[in-house]
C-alpha atoms as a PDB file:
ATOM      1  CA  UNK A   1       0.000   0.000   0.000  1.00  0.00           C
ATOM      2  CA  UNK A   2       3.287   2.197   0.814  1.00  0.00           C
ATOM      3  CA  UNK A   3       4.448   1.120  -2.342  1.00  0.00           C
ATOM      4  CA  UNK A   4       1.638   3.206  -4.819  1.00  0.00           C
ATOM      5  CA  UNK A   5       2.195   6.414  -3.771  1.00  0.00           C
ATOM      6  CA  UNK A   6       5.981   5.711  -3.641  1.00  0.00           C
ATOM      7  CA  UNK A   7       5.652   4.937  -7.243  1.00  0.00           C
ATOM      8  CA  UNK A   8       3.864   7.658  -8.358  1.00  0.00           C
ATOM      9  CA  UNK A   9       6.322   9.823  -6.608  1.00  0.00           C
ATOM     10  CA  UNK A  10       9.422   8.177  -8.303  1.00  0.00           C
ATOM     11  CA  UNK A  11       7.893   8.586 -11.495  1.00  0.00           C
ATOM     12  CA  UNK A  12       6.923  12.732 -10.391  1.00  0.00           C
ATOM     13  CA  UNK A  13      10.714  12.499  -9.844  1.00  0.00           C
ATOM     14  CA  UNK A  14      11.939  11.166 -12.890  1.00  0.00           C
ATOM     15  CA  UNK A  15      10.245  13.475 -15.437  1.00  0.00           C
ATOM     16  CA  UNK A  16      11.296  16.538 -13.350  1.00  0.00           C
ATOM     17  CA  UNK A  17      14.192  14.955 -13.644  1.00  0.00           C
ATOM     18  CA  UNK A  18      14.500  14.779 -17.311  1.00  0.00           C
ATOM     19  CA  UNK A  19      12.720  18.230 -17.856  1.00  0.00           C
ATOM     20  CA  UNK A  20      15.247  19.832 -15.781  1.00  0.00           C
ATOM     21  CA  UNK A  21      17.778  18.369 -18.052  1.00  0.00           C
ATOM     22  CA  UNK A  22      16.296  19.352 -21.180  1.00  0.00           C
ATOM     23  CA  UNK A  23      15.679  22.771 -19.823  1.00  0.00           C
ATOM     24  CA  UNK A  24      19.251  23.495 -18.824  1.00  0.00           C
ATOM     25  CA  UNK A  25      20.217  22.241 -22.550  1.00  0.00           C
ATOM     26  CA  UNK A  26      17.843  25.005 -23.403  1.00  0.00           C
ATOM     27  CA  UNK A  27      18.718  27.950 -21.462  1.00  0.00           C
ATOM     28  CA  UNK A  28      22.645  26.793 -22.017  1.00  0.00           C
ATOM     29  CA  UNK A  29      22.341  27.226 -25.625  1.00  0.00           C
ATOM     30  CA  UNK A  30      19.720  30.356 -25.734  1.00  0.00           C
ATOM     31  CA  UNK A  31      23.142  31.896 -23.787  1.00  0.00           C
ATOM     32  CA  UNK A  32      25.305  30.771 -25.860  1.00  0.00           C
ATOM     33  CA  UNK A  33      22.498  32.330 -28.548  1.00  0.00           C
ATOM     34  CA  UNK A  34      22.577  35.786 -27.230  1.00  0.00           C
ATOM     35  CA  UNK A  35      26.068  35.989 -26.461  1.00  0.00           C
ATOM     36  CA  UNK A  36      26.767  35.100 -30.310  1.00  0.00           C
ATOM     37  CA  UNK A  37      24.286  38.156 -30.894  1.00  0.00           C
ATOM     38  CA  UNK A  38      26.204  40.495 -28.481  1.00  0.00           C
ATOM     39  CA  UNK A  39      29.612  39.829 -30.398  1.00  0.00           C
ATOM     40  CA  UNK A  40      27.723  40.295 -34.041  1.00  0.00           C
ATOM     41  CA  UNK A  41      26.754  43.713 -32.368  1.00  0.00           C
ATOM     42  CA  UNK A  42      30.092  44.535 -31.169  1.00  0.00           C
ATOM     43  CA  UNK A  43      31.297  43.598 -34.358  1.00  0.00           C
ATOM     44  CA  UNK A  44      29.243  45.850 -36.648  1.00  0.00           C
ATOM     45  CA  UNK A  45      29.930  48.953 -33.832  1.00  0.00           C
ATOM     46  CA  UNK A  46      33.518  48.793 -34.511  1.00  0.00           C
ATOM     47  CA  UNK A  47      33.006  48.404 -38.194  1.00  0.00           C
ATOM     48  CA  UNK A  48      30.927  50.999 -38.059  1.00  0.00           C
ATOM     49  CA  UNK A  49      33.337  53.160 -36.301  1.00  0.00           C
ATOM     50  CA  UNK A  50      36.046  52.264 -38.705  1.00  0.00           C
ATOM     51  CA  UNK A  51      33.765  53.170 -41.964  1.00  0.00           C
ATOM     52  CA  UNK A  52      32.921  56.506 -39.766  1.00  0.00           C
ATOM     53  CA  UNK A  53      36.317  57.564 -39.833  1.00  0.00           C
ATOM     54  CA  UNK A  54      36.907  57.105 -43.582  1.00  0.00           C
ATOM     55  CA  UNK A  55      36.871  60.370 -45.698  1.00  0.00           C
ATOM     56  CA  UNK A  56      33.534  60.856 -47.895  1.00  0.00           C
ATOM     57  CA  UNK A  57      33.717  58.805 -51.338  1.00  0.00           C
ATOM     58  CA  UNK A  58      36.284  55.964 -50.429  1.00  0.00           C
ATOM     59  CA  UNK A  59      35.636  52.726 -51.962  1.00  0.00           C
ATOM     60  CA  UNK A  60      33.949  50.619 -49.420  1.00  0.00           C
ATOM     61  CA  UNK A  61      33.315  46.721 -50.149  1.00  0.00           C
ATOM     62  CA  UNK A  62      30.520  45.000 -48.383  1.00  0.00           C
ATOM     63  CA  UNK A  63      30.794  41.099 -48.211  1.00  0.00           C
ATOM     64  CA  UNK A  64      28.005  39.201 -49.777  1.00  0.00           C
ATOM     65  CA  UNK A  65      28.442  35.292 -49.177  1.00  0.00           C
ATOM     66  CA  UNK A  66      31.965  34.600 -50.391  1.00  0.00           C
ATOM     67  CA  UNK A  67      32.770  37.878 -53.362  1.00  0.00           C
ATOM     68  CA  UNK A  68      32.839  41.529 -52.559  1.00  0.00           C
ATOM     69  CA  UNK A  69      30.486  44.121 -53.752  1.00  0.00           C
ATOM     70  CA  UNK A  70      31.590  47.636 -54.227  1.00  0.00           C
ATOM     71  CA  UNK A  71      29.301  50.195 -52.175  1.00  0.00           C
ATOM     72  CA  UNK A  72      28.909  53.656 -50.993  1.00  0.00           C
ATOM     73  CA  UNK A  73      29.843  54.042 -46.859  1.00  0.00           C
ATOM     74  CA  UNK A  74      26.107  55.055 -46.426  1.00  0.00           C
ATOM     75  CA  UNK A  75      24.712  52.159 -47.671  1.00  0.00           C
ATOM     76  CA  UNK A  76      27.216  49.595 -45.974  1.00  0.00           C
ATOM     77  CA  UNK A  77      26.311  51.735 -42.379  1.00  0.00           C
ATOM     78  CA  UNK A  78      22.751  51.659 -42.998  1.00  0.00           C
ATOM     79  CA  UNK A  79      23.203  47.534 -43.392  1.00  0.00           C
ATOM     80  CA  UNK A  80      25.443  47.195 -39.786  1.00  0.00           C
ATOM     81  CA  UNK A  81      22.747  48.941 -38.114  1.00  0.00           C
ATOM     82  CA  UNK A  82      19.942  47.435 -39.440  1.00  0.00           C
ATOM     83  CA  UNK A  83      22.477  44.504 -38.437  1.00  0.00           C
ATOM     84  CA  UNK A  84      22.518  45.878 -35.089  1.00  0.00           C
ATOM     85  CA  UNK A  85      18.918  46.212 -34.915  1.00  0.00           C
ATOM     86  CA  UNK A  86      18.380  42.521 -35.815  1.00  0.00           C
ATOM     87  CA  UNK A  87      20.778  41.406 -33.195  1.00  0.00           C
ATOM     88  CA  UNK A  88      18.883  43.483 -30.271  1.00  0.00           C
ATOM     89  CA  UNK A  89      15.449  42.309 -31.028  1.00  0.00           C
ATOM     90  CA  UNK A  90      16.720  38.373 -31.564  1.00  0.00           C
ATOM     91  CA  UNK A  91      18.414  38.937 -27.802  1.00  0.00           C
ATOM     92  CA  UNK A  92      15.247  40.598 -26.553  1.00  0.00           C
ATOM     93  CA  UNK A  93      13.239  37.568 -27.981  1.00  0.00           C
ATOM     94  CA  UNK A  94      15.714  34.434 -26.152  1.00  0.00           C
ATOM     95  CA  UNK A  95      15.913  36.410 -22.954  1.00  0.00           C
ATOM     96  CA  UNK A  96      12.196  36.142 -22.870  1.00  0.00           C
ATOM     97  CA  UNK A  97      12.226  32.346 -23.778  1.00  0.00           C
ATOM     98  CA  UNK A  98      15.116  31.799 -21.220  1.00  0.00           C
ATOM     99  CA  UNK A  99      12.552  33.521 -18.465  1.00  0.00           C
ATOM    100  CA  UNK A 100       9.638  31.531 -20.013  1.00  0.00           C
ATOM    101  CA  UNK A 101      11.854  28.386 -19.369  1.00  0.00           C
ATOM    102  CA  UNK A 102      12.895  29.125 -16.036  1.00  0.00           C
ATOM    103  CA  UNK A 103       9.255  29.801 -14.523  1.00  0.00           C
ATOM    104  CA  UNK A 104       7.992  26.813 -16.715  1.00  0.00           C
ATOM    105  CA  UNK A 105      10.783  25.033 -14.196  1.00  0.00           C
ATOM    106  CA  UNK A 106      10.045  26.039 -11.305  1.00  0.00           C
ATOM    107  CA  UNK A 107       5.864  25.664 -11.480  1.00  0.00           C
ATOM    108  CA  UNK A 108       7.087  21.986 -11.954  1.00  0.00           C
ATOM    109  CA  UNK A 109       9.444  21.922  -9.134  1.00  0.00           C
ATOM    110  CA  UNK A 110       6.080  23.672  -7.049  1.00  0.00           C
ATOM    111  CA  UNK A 111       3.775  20.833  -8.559  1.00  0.00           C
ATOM    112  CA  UNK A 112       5.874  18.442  -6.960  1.00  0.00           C
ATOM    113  CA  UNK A 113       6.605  19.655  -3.538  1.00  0.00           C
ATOM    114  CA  UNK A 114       2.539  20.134  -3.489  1.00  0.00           C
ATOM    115  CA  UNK A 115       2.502  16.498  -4.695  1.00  0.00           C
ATOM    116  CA  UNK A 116       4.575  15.525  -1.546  1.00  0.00           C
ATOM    117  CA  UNK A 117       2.750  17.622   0.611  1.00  0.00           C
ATOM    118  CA  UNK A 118      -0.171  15.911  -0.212  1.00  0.00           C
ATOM    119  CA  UNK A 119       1.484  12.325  -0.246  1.00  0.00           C
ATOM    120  CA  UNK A 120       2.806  13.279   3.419  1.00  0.00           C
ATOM    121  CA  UNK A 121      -0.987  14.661   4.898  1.00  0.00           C
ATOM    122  CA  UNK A 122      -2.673  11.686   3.306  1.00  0.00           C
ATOM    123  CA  UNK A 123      -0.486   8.982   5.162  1.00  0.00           C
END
C-alpha cells in the first residue's frame, strides 16, 4: 500500500528529472544564442566606427556570401545597423524564452513539492 504512492512519486521524480535536463540544454544554448548576438553587435559597432572615420567617397566593399560588392559608406552603415537592430530584437526575444523556461521550471518543481505535501498529509 506504501508502495503506490511511492511509485507515483518516483515517477513525479523522474520526469522533473529529465525536464530539468532538457531545460538546462535550453537555457545553455539560448546563452550561448545571445552571447553570439552580443559579439555580431560589437562587431558591426567597430566596423561601423572604422567606416565613420573614412573620408567621404572611399571605396567601401561589403561582403556578400563569399565575393565583394563595391558600395557607398552610407549604404554599408545603414546595413550594420539594421544589423545591429536585428541582433537586439533576436536577444530581446531568447531572454524572454530563457525567463519563459525558467518559470515553466520552477511551477514543476512547485507541482511536486505540493505532490509531496499531499502524499505526506494523506499517510
Amino acid at each position: 500500500m506504501a508502495s503506490a504512492p511511492d511509485m507515483e512519486l518516483k515517477k513525479a521524480f523522474a520526469e522533473l528529472q529529465m525536464k530539468m535536463v532538457e531545460t538546462k540544454q535550453k537555457i545553455k544554448l539560448t546563452d550561448m544564442q545571445a552571447d553570439s548576438f552580443k559579439r555580431q553587435i560589437a562587431h558591426a559597432m567597430l566596423t561601423d566606427q572604422e567606416i565613420g572615420a573614412l573620408p567621404e567617397g572611399t571605396k567601401v566593399y561589403e561582403s556578400v556570401g563569399r565575393m565583394f560588392l563595391l558600395s557607398d559608406i552610407k549604404s554599408v552603415r545603414e546595413g550594420l545597423d539594421t544589423k545591429q537592430s536585428l541582433c537586439k530584437d533576436k536577444i530581446k526575444n531568447l531572454e524572454s524564452n530563457k525567463a519563459y523556461l525558467e518559470t515553466n521550471i520552477k511551477e514543476s518543481e512547485n507541482n511536486l513539492r505540493d505532490l509531496i505535501t499531499q502524499k505526506k498529509s494523506t499517510a
